[in-house]
C-alpha atoms as a PDB file:
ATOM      1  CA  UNK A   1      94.915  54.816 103.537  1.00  0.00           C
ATOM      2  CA  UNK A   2      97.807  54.490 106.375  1.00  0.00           C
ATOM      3  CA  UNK A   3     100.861  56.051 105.511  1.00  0.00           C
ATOM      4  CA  UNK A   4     104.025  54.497 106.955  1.00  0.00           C
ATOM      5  CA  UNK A   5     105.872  56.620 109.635  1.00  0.00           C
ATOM      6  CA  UNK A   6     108.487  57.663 106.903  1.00  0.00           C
ATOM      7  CA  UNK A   7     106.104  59.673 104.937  1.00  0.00           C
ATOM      8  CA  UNK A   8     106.612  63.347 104.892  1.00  0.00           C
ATOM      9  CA  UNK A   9     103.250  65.691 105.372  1.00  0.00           C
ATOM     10  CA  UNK A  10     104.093  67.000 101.931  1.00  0.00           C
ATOM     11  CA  UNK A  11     103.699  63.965  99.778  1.00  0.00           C
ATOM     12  CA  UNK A  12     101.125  62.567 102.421  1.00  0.00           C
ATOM     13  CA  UNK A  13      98.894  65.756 101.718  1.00  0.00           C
ATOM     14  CA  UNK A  14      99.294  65.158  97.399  1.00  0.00           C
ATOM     15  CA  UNK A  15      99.012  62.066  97.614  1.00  0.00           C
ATOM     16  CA  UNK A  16      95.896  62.465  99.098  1.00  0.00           C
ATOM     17  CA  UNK A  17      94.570  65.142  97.743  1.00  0.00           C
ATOM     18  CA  UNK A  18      94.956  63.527  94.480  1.00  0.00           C
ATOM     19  CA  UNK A  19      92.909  60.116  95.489  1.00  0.00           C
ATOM     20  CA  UNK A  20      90.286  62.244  97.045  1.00  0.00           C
ATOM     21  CA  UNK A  21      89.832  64.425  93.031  1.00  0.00           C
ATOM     22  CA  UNK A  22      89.827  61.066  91.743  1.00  0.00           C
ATOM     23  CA  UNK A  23      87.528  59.070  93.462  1.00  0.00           C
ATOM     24  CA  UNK A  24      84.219  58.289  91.854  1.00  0.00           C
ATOM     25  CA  UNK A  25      81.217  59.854  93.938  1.00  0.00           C
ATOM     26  CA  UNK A  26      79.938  57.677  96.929  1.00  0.00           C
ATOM     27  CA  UNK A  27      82.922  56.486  97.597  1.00  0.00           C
ATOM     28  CA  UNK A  28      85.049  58.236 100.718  1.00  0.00           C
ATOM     29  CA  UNK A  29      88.332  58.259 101.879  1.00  0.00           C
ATOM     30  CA  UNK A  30      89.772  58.210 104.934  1.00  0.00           C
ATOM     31  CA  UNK A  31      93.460  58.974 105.805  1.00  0.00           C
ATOM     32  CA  UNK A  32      96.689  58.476 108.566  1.00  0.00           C
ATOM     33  CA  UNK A  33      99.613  59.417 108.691  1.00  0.00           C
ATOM     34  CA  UNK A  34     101.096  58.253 111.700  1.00  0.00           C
ATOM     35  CA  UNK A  35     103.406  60.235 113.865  1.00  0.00           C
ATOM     36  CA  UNK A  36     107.219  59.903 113.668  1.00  0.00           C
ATOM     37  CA  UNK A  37     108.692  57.960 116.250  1.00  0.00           C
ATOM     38  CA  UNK A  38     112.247  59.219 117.839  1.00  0.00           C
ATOM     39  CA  UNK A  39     115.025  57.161 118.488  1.00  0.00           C
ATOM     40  CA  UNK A  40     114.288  57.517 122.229  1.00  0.00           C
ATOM     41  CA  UNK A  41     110.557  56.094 121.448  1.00  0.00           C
ATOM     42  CA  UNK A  42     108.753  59.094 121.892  1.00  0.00           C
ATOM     43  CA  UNK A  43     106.263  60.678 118.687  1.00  0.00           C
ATOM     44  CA  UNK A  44     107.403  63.961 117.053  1.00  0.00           C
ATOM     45  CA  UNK A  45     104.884  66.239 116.271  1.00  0.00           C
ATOM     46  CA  UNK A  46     103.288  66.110 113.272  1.00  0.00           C
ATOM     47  CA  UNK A  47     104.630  69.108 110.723  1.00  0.00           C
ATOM     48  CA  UNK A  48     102.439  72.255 110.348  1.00  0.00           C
ATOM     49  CA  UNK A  49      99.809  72.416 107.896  1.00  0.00           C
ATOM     50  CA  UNK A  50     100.145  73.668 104.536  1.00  0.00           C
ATOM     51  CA  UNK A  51      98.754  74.763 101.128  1.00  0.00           C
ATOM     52  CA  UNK A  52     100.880  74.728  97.757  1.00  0.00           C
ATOM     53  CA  UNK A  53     100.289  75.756  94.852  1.00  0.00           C
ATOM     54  CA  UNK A  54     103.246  75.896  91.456  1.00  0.00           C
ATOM     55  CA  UNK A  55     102.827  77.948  88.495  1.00  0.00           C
ATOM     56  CA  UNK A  56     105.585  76.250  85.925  1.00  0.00           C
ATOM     57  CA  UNK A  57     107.259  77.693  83.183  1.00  0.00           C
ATOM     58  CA  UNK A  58     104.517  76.124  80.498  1.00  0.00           C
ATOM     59  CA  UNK A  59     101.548  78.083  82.247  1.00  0.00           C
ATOM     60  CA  UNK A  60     100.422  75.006  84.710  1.00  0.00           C
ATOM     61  CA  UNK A  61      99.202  75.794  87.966  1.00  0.00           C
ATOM     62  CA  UNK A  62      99.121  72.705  90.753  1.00  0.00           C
ATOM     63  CA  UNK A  63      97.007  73.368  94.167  1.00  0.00           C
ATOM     64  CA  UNK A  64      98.057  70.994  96.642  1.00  0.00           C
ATOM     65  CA  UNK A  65      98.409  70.943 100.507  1.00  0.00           C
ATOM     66  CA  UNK A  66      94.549  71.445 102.616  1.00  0.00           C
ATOM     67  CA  UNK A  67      91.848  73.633 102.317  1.00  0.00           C
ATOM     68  CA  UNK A  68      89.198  73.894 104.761  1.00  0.00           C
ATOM     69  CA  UNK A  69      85.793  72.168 103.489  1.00  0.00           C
ATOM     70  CA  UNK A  70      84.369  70.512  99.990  1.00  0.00           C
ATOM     71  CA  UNK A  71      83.164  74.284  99.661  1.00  0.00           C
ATOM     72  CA  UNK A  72      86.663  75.755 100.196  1.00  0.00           C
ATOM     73  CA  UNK A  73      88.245  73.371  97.318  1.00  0.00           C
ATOM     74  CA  UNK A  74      85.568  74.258  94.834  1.00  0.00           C
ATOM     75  CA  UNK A  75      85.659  77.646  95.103  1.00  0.00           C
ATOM     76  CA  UNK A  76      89.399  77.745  95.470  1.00  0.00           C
ATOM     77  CA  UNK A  77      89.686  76.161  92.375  1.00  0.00           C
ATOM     78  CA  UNK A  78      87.385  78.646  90.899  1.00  0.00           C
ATOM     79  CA  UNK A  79      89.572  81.897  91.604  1.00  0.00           C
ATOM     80  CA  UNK A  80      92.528  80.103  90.287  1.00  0.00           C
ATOM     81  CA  UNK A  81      90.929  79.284  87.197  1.00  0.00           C
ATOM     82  CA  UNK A  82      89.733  82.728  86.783  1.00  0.00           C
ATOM     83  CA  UNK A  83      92.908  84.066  87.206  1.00  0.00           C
ATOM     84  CA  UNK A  84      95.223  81.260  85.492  1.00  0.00           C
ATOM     85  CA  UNK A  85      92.365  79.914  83.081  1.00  0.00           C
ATOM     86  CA  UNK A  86      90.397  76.578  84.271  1.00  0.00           C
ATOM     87  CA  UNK A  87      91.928  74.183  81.695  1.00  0.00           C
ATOM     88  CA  UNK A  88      95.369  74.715  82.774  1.00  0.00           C
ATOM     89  CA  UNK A  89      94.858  74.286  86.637  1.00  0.00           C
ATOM     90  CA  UNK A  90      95.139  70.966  88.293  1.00  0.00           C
ATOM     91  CA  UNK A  91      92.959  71.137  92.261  1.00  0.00           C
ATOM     92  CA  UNK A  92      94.394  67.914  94.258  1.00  0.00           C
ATOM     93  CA  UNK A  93      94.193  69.883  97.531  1.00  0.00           C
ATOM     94  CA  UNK A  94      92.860  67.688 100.575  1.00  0.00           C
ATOM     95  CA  UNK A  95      89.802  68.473 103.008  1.00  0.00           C
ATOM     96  CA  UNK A  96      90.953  69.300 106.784  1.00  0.00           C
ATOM     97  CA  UNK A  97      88.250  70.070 108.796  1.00  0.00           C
ATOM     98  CA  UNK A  98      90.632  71.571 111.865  1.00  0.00           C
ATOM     99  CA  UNK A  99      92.549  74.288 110.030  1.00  0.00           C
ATOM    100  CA  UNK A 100      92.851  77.995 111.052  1.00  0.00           C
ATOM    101  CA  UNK A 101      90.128  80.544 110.833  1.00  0.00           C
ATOM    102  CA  UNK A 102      90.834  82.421 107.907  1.00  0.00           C
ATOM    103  CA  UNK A 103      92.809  79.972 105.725  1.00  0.00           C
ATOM    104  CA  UNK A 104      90.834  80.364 102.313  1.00  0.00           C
ATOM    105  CA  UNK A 105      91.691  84.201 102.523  1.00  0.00           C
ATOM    106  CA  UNK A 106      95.182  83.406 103.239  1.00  0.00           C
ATOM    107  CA  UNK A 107      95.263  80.939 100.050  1.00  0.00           C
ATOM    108  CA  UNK A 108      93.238  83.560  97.681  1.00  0.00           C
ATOM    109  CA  UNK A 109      95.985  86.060  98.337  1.00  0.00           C
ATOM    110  CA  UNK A 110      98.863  83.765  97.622  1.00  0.00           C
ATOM    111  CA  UNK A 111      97.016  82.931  94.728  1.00  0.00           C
ATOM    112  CA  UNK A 112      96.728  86.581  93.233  1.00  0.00           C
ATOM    113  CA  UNK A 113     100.254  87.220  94.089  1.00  0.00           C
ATOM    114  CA  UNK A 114     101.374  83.951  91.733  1.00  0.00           C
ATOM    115  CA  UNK A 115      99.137  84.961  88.949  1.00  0.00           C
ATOM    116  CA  UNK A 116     101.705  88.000  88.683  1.00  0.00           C
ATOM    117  CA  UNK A 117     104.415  85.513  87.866  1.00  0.00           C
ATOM    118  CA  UNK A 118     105.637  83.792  85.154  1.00  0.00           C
ATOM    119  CA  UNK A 119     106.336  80.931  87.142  1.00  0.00           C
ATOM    120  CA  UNK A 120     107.184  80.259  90.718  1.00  0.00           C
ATOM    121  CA  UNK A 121     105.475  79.132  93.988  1.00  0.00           C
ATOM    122  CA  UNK A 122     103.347  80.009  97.636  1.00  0.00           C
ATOM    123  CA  UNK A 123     103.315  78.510 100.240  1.00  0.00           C
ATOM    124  CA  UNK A 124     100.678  78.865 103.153  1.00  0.00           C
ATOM    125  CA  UNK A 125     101.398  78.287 106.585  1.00  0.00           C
ATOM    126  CA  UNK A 126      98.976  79.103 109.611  1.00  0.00           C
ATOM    127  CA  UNK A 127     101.458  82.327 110.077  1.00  0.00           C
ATOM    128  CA  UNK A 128     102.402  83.163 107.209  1.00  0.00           C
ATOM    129  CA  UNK A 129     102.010  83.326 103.175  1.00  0.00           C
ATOM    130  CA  UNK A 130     105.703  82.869 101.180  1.00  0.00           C
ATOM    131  CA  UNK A 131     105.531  83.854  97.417  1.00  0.00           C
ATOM    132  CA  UNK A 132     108.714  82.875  95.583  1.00  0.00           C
ATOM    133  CA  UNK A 133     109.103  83.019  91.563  1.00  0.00           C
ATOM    134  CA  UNK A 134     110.100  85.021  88.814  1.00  0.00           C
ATOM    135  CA  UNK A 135     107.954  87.964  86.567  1.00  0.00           C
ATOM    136  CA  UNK A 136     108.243  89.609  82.903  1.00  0.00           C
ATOM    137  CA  UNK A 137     107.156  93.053  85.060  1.00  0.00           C
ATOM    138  CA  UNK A 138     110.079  94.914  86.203  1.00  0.00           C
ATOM    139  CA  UNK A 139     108.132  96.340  89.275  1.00  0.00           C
ATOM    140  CA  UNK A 140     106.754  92.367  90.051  1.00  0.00           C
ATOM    141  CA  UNK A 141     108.313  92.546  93.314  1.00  0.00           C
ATOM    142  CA  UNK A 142     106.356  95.377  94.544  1.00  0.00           C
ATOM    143  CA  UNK A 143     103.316  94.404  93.156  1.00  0.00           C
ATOM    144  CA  UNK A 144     103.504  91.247  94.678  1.00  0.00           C
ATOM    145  CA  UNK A 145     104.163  92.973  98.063  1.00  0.00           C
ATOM    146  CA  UNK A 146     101.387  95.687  97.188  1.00  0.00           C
ATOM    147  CA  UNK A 147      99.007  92.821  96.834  1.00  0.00           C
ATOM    148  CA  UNK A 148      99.758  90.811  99.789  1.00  0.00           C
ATOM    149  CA  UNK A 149      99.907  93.576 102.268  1.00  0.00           C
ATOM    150  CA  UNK A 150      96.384  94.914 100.695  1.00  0.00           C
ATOM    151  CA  UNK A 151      94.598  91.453 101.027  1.00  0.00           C
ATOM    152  CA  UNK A 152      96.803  90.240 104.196  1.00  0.00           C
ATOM    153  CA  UNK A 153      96.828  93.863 106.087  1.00  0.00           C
ATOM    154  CA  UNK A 154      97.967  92.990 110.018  1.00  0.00           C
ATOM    155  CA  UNK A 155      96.676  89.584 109.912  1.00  0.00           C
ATOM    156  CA  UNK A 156      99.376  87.415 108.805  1.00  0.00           C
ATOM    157  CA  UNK A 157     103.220  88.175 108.018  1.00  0.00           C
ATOM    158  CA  UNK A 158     104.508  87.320 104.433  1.00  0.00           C
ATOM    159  CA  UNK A 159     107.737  86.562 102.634  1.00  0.00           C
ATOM    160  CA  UNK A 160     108.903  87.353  99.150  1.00  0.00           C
ATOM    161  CA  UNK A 161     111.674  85.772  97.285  1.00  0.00           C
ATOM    162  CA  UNK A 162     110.425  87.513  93.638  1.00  0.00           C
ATOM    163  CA  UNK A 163     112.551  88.516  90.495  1.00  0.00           C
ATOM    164  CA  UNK A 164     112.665  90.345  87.486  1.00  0.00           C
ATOM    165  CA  UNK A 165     113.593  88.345  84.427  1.00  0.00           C
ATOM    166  CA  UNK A 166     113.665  90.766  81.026  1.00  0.00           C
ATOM    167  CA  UNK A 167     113.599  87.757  78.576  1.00  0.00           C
ATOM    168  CA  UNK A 168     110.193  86.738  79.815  1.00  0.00           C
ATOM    169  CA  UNK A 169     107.264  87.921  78.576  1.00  0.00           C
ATOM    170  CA  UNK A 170     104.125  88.815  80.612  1.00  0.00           C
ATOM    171  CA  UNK A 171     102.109  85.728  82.280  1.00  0.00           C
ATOM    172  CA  UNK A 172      99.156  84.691  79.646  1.00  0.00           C
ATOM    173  CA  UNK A 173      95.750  85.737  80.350  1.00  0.00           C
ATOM    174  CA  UNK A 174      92.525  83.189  80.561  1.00  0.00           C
ATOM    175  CA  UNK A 175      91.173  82.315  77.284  1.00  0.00           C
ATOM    176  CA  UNK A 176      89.243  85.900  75.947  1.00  0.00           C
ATOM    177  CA  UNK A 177      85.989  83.942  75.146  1.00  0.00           C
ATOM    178  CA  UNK A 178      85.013  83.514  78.961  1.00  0.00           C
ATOM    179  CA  UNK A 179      83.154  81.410  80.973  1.00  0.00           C
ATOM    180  CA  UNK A 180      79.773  80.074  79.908  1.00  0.00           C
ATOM    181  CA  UNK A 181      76.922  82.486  81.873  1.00  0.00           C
ATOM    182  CA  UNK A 182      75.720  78.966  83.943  1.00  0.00           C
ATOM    183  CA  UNK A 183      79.667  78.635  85.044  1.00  0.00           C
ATOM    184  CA  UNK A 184      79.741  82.317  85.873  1.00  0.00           C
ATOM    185  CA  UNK A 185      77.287  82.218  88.618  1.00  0.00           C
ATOM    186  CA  UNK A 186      78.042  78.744  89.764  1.00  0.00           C
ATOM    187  CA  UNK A 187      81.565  79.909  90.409  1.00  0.00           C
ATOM    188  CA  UNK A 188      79.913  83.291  91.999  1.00  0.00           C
ATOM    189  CA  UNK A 189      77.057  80.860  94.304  1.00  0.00           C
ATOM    190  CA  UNK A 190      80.160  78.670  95.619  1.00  0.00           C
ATOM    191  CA  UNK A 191      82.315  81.637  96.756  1.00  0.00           C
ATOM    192  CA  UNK A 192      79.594  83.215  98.832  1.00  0.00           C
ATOM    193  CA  UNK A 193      78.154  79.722  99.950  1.00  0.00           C
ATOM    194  CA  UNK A 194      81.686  79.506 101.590  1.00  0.00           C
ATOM    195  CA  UNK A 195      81.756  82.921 103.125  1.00  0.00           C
ATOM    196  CA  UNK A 196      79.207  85.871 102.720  1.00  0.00           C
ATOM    197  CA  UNK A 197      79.886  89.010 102.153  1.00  0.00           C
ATOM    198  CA  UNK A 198      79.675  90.571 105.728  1.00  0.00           C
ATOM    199  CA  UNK A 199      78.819  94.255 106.760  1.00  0.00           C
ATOM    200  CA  UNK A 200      79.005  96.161 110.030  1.00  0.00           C
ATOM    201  CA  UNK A 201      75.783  96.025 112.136  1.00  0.00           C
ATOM    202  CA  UNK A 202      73.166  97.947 110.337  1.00  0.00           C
ATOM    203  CA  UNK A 203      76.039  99.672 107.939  1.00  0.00           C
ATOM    204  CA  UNK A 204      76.407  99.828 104.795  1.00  0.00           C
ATOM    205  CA  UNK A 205      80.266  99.379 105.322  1.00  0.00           C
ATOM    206  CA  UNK A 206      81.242  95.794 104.097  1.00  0.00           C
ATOM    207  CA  UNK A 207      83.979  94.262 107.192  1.00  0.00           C
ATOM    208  CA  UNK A 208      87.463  94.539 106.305  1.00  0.00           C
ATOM    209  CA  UNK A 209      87.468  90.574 106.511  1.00  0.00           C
ATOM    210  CA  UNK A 210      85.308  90.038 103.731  1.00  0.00           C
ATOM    211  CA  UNK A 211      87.252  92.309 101.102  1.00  0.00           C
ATOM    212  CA  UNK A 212      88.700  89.067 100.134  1.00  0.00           C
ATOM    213  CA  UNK A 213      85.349  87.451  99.290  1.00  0.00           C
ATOM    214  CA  UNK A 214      84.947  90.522  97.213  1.00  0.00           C
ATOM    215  CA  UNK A 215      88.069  89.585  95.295  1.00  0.00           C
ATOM    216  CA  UNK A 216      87.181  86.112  94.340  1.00  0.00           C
ATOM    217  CA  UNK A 217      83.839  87.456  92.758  1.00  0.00           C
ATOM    218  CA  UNK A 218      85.874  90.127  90.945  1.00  0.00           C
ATOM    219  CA  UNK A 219      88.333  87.539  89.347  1.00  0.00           C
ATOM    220  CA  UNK A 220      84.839  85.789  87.924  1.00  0.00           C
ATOM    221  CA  UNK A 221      83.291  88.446  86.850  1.00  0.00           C
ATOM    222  CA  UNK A 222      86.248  89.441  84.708  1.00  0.00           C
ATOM    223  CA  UNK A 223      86.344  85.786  83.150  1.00  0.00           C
ATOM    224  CA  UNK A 224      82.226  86.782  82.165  1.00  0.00           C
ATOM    225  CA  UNK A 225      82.363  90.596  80.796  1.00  0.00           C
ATOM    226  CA  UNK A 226      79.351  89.773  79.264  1.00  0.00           C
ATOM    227  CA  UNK A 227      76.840  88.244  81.791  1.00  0.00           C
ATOM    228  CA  UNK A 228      74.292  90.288  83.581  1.00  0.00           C
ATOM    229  CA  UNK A 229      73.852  89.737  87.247  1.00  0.00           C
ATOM    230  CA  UNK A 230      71.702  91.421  89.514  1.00  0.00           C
ATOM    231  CA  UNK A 231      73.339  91.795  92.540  1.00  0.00           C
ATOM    232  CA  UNK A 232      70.856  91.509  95.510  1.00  0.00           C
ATOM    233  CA  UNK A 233      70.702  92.259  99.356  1.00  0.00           C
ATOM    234  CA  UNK A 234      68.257  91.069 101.620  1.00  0.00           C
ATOM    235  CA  UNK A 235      67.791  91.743 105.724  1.00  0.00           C
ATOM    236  CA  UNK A 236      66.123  89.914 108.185  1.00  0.00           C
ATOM    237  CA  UNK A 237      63.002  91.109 110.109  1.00  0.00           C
ATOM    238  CA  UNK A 238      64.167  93.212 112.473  1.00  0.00           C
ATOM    239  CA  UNK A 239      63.550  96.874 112.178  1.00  0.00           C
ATOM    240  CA  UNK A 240      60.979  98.493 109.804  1.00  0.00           C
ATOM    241  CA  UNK A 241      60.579  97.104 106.519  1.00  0.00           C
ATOM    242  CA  UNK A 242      61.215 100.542 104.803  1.00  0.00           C
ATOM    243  CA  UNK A 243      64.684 100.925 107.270  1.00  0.00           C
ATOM    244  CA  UNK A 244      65.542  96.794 105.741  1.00  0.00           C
ATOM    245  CA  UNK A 245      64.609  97.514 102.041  1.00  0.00           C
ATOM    246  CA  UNK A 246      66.915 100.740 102.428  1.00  0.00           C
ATOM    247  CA  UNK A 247      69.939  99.129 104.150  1.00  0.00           C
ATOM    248  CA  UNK A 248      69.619  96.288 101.423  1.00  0.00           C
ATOM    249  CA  UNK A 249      69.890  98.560  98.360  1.00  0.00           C
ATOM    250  CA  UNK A 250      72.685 100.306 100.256  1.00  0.00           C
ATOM    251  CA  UNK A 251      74.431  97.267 100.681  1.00  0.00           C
ATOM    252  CA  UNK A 252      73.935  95.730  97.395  1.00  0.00           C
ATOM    253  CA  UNK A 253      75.264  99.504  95.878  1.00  0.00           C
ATOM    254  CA  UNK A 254      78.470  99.084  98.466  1.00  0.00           C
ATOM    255  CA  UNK A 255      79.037  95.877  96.367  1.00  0.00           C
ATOM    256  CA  UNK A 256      78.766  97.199  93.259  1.00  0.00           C
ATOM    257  CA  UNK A 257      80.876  99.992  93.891  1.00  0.00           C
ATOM    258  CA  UNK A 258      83.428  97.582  95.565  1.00  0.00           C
ATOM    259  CA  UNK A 259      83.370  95.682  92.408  1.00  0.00           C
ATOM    260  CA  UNK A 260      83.746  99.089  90.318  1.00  0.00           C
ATOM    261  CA  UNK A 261      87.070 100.116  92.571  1.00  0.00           C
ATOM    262  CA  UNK A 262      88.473  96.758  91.705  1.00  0.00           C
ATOM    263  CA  UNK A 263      88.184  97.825  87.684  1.00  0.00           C
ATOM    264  CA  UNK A 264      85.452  95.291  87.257  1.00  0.00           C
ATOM    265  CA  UNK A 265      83.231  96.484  83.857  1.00  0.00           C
ATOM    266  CA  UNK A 266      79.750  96.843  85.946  1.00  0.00           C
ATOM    267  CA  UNK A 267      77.499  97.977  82.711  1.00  0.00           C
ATOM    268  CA  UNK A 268      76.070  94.451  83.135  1.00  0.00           C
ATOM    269  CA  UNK A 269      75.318  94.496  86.814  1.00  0.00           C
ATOM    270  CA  UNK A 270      72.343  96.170  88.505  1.00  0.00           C
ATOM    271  CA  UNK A 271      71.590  96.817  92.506  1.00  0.00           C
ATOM    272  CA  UNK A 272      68.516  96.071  94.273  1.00  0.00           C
ATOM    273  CA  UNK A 273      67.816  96.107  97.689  1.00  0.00           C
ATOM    274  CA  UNK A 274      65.101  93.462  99.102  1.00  0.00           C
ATOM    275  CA  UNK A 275      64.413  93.833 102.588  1.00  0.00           C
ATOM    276  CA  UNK A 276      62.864  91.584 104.341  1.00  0.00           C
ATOM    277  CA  UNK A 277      60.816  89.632 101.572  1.00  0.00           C
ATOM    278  CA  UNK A 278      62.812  87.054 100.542  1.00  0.00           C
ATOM    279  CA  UNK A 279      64.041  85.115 103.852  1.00  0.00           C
ATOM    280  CA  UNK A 280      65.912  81.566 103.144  1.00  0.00           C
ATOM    281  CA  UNK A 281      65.692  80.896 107.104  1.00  0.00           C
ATOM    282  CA  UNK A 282      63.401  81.036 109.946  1.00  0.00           C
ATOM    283  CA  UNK A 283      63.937  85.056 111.110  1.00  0.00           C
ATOM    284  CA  UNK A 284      62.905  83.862 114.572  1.00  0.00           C
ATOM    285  CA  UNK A 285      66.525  81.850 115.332  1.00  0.00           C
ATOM    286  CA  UNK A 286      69.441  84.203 115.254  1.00  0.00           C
ATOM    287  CA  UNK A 287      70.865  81.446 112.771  1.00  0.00           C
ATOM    288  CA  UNK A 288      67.798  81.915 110.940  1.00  0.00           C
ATOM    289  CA  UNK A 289      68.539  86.035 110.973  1.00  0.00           C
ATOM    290  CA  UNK A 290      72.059  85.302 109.804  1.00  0.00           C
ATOM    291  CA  UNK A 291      71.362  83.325 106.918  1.00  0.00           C
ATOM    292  CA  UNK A 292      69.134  85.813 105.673  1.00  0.00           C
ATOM    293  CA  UNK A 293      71.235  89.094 106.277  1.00  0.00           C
ATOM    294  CA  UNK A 294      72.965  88.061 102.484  1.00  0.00           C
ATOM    295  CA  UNK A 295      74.178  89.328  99.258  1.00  0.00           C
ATOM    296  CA  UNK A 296      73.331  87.348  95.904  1.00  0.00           C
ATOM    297  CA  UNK A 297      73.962  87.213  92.292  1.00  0.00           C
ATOM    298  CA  UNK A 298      71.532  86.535  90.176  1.00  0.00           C
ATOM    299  CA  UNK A 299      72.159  85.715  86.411  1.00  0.00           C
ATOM    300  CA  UNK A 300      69.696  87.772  84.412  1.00  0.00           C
ATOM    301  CA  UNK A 301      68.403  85.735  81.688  1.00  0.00           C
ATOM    302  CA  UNK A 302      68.213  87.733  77.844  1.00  0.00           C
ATOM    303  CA  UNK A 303      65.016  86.725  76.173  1.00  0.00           C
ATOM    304  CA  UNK A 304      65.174  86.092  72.361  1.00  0.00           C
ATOM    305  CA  UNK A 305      63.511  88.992  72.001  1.00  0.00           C
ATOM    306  CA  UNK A 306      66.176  91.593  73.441  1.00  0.00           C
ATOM    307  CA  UNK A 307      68.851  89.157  71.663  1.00  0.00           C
ATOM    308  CA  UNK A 308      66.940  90.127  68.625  1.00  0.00           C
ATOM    309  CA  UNK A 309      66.760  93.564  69.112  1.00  0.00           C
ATOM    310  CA  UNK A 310      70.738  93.361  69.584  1.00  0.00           C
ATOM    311  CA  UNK A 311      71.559  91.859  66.062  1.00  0.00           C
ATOM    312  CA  UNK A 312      68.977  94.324  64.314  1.00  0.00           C
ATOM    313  CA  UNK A 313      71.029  97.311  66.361  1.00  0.00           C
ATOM    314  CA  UNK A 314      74.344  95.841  65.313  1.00  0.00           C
ATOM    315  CA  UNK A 315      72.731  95.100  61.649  1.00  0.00           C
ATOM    316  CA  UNK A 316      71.365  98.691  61.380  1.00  0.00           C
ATOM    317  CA  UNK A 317      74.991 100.264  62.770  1.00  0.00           C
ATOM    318  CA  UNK A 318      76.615  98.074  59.935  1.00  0.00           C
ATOM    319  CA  UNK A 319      74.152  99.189  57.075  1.00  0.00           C
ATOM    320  CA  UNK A 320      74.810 103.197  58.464  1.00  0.00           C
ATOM    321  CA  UNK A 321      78.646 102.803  58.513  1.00  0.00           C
ATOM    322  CA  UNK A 322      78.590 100.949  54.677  1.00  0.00           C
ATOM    323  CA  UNK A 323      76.163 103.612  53.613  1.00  0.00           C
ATOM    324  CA  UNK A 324      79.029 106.133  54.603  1.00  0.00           C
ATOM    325  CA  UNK A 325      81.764 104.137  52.979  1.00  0.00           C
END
């Protein structure tokens, strides 16, 4: 696809975005816009990357503009659907390879600042995140703030054009019955295959950086109250295997509890700490090392047996609370 040298980057990126969503699989796309040429005969530059995304009035969320990588879109697309509800979000974002370190976090927290509106708009630029709209909450403007300059902190400046409209109501929440358990954790395995959750060196402390990683997880979790995960930390090699299998539980319980502070319902999620015993990677390579310093979720399976023993509980419960009618 060549664009002619009218085209703005704004419909370029859509349009684009939406041929790459809709193309079947094998086939590729590759895109131009060329650059503006001045009057004089020289080429402007080209404008400055961006990601939109539109909550309207009816409850339907557009992503457009670039993300990163194939993993970026998907699990993009996941955190809005937790938050906005997956049927009424519409991904046509495009795939640019040579954005900005740090752009997903940038989008996520746009994204969490919309979902307090009941409709409006953000826009992400490589310096900064604009969130414009209008909210049922009367404090919405400095919860929108509170949010952005939690998940932003020094990193990025941020503008806020947000209103309080008393005739709305509050923004509806994602459909109560949740996400199949299968969707759960393939939401869950996309997030961290885009960016682990990262600790300092030999702490238990997860990095500032990866609090928004954290926050994408949490949004899942709270579309599937009822899945069980086990939530699991593994080391590399180095040091003792006693020190690794210690510094993994302590890192898979700094999860949890990150999870916990974020209201997240953890009854269904358990800890354990590895070690060294289940590497992905060849510990010998320091890109072997990194791959298996990790935190995963695991989706704990209920046998027919303990689904059993649930119904006869419930049953029993039932029988008791007739028996004192």
């Amino acid at each position: 696809l060549v664009a002619t040298d009218h085209a703005s980057q704004e419909a370029f990126d859509r349009i684009v975005g939406t041929l790459e969503s809709d193309l079947p699989e094998l086939f590729s796309l590759q895109a131009v816009l060329p650059p503006k040429i001045l009057k004089d005969g020289q080429t402007a530059t080209l404008d400055v990357p961006e990601f939109v995304a539109t909550r309207s009035p009816e409850g339907i969320v557009q992503l457009r503009g670039r993300v990163p990588t194939e993993l970026a879109k998907v699990s993009i697309g996941a955190f809005a659907g937790a938050l906005f509800g997956g049927e009424t979000v519409y991904n046509q974002t495009r795939i640019d390879g040579e954005l900005p370190d740090g752009w997903p976090g940038l989008v996520l927290a746009g994204l969490e600042g919309l979902a307090e509106l009941n409709r409006g708009a953000v826009l992400v630029q490589p310096d900064k995140v604009e969130v414009r709209g209008v909210g049922a909450d009367p404090e919405v403007t400095s919860v929108v703030s509170r949010i952005l300059a939690v998940r932003l902190g020094d990193a990025s400046t941020f503008e806020i054009d947000v209103r309080h409209d008393p005739s709305l109501v509050r923004p509806s929440e994602p459909d109560e019955t949740g996400l199949e358990p299968e969707q759960c954790q393939m939401q869950i395995k996309a997030v961290l295959t885009e960016r682990q959750i990262q600790f300092d060196p030999g702490e238990s402390t997860i990095e500032a950086g990866s609090q928004g990683v954290l926050d994408a997880i949490a949004q899942i979790l709270r579309d599937c109250p009822d899945t069980e995960f086990e939530i699991g930390g593994h080391t590399d090699s180095q040091g003792s295997e006693d020190m690794n299998r210690n510094l993994s539980q302590n890192r898979a319980d700094a999860v949890l509890s990150g999870l916990l502070a974020r209201r997240v319902l953890i009854s269904t999620l358990t800890a354990r700490g590895y070690g060294e015993v289940s590497p992905i990677a060849d510990n010998a390579t320091e890109e072997g090392r990194a791959l298996n310093r990790r935190i995963e979720f695991r989706l704990i399976e209920k046998s027919a047996a303990d689904e059993s023993d649930s119904e006869t509980t419930a049953q029993v419960a039932q029988e008791d609370a007739d028996g004192q009618d």
